[in-house]
Protein backbone atom coordinates (compact mmCIF):
# COMPACT_ATOMS: atom_id res chain seq x y z
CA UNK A 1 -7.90 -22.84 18.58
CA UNK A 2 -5.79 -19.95 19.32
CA UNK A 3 -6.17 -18.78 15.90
CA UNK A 4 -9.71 -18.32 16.08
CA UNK A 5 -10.88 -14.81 16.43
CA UNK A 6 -11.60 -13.83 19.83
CA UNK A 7 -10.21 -17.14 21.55
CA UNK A 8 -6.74 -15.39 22.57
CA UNK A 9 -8.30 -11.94 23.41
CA UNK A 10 -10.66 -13.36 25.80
CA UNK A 11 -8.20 -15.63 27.87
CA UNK A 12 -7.89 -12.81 30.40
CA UNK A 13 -10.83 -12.38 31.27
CA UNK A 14 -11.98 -16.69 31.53
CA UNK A 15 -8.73 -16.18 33.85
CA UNK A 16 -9.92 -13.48 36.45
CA UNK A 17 -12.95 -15.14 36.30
CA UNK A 18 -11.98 -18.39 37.11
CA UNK A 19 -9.79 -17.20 39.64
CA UNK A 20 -12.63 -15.00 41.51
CA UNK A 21 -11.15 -11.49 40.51
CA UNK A 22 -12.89 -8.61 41.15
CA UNK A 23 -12.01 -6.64 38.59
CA UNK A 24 -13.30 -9.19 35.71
CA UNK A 25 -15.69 -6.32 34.45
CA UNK A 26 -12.65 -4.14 33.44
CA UNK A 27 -11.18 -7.36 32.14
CA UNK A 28 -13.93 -7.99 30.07
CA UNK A 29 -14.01 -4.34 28.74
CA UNK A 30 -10.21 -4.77 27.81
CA UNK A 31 -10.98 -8.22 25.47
CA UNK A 32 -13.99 -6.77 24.13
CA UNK A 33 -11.79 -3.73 22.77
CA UNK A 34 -8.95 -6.29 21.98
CA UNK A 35 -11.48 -8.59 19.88
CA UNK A 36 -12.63 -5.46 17.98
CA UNK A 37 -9.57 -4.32 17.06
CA UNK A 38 -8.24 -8.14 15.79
CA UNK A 39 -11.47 -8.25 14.02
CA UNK A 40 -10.60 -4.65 12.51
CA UNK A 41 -6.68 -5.56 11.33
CA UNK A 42 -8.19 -9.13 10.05
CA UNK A 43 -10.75 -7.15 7.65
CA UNK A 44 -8.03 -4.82 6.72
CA UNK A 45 -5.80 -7.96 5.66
CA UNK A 46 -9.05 -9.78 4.06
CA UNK A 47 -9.27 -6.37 1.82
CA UNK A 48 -5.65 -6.54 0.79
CA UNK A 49 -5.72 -10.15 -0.15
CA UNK A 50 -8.75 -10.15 -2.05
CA UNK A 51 -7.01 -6.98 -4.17
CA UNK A 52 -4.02 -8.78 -4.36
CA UNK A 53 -5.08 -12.19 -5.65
CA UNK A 54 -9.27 -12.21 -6.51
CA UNK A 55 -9.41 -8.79 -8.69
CA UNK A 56 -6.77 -8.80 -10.46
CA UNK A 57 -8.11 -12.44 -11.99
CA UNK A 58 -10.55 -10.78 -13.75
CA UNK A 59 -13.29 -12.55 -10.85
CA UNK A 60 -16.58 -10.19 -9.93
CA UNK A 61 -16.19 -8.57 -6.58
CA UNK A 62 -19.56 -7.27 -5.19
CA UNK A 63 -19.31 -4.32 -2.59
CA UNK A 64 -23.02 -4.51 -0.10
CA UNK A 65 -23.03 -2.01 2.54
CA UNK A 66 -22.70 -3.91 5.99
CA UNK A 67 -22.62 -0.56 8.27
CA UNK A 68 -26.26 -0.70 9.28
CA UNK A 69 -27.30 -3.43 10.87
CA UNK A 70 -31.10 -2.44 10.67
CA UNK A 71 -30.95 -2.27 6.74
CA UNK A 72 -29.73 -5.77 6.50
CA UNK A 73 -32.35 -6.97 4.83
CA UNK A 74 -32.69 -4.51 2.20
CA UNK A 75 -28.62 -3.45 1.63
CA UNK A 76 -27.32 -7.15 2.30
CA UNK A 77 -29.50 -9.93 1.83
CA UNK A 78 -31.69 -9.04 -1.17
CA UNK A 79 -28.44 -8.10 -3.46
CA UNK A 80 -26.60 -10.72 -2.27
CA UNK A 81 -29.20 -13.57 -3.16
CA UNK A 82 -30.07 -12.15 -6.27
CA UNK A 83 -26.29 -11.95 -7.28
CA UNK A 84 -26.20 -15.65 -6.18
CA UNK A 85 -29.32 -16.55 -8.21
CA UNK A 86 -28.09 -15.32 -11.18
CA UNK A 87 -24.69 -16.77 -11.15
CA UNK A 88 -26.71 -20.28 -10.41
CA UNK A 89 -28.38 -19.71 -13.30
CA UNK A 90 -25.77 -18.41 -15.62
CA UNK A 91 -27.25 -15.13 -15.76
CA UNK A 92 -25.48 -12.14 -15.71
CA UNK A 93 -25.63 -10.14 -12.06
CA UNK A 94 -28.08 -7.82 -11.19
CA UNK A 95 -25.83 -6.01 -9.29
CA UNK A 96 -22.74 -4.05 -10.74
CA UNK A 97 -19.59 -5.75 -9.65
CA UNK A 98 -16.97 -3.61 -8.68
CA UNK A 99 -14.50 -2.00 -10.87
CA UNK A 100 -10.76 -3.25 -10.46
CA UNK A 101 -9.08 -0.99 -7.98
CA UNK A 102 -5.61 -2.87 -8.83
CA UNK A 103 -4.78 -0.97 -11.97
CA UNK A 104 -7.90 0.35 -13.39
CA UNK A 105 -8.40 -1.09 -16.81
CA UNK A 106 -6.50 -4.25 -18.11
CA UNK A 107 -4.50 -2.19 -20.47
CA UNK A 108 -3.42 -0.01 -18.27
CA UNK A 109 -1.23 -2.75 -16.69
CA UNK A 110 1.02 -2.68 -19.27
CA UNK A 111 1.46 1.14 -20.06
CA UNK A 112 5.22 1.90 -19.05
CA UNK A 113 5.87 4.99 -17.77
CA UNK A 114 9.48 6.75 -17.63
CA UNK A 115 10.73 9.16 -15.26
CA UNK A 116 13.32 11.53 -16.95
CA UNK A 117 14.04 13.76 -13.93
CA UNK A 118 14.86 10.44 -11.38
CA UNK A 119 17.56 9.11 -14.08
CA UNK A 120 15.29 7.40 -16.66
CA UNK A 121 13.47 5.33 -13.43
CA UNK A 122 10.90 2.66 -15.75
CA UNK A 123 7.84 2.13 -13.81
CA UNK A 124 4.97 -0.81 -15.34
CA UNK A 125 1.64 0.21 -14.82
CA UNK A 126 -0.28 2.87 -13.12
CA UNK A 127 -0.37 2.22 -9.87
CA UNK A 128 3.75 1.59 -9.45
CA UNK A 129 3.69 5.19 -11.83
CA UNK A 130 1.67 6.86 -9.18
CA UNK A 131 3.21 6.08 -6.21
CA UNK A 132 6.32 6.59 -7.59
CA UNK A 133 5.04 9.92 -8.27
CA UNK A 134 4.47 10.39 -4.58
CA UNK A 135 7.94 9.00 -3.41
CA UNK A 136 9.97 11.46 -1.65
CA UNK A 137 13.05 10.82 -3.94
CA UNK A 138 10.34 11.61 -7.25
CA UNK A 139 9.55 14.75 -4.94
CA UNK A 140 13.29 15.67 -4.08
CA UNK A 141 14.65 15.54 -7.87
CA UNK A 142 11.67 17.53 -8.97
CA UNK A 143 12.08 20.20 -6.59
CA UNK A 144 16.06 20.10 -7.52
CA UNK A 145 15.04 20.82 -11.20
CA UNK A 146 12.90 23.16 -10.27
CA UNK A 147 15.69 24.95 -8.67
CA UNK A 148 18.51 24.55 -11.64
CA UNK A 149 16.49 25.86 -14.22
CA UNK A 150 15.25 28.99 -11.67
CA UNK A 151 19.00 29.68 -11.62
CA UNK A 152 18.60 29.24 -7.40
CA UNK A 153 20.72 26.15 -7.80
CA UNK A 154 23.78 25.82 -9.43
CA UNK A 155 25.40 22.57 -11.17
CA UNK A 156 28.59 21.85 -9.72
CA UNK A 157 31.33 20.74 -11.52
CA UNK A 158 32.71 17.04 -11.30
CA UNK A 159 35.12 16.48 -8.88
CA UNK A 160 38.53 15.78 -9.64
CA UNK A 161 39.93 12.41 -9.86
CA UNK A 162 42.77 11.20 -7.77
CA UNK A 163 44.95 10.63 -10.55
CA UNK A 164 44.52 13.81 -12.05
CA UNK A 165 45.75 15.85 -8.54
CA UNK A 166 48.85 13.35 -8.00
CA UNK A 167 49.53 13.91 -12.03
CA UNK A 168 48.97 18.17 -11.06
CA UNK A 169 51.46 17.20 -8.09
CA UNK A 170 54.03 15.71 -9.58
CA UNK A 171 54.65 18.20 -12.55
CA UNK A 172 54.52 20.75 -9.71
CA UNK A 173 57.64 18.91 -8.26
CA UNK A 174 59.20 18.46 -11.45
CA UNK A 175 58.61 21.62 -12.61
CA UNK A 176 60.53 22.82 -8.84
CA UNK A 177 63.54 20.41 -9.43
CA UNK A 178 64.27 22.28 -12.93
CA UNK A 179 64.43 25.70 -10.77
């Protein structure tokens, strides 16, 4: 039960009211607001899920306009039966189903993309391409090349291995012995 949308965000209030409080209107304001935001982060998590595992199946999605509750009729329930009548009868929908927001077309799935400037970085697909393109490392290296090949950056040599400065040292010493 406490898994069931609004069950745990109205326990408050069934508890000031049961117990006589007088402030059960506020209480009630406060799970009202509570419900509608669970309600808001389960939708968000419904969307994500259905990306994740129904479109990228190849399955019709169907996008109907819920926002206005007086045009039910016309921008809900007349799409949505005839998009069920035709799938009873094998027919194709009425309605356009939705284009794949996962990767836009199937082929574009498998495009690999490289990424000279971030050390030959291989991304698969266009939507790992893109937000690698929007990473703040993709952003940092691009700025640094921008700023080598300005001249307002300059490369700086390797640095020196230990072996090489004790090697350096101990001619130096050798070098004072003979002296």
């Amino acid at each position: 039960i406490s898994q069931a949308i609004g069950f745990k965000e109205f326990q408050p209030y069934l508890k000031a009211k049961e117990e006589g409080s007088p402030y059960t209107t506020t209480v009630l304001a406060e799970c009202i607001e509570q419900l509608k935001v669970g309600t808001r982060q389960y939708a968000k998590r419904q969307i994500t899920w259905i990306r994740n595992r129904i479109v990228p199946r190849n399955i019709p999605v169907y996008k109907l306009d819920t926002t206005d509750v007086t045009q039910w009729p016309v921008n809900v329930t007349t799409p949505a039966m005839s998009i069920v009548s035709a799938f009873l009868r094998n027919d194709p929908s009425p309605v356009p189903a939705c284009i794949s927001q996962v990767d836009g077309e199937n082929g574009a799935k498998k495009i690999k993309n490289m990424c000279e400037p971030c050390g030959n970085r291989e991304f698969v697909g266009l939507v790992q391409w893109h937000e690698h393109l929007r990473s703040k490392s993709h952003r940092f290296h691009m700025k640094r090349l921008r700023l080598l090949e300005t001249g307002q950056l300059f490369e700086r040599p390797p640095p020196k291995k230990a072996k090489d400065k004790n090697a350096s040292d101990q001619l130096t010493s050798v070098d004072k012995a003979k002296e």
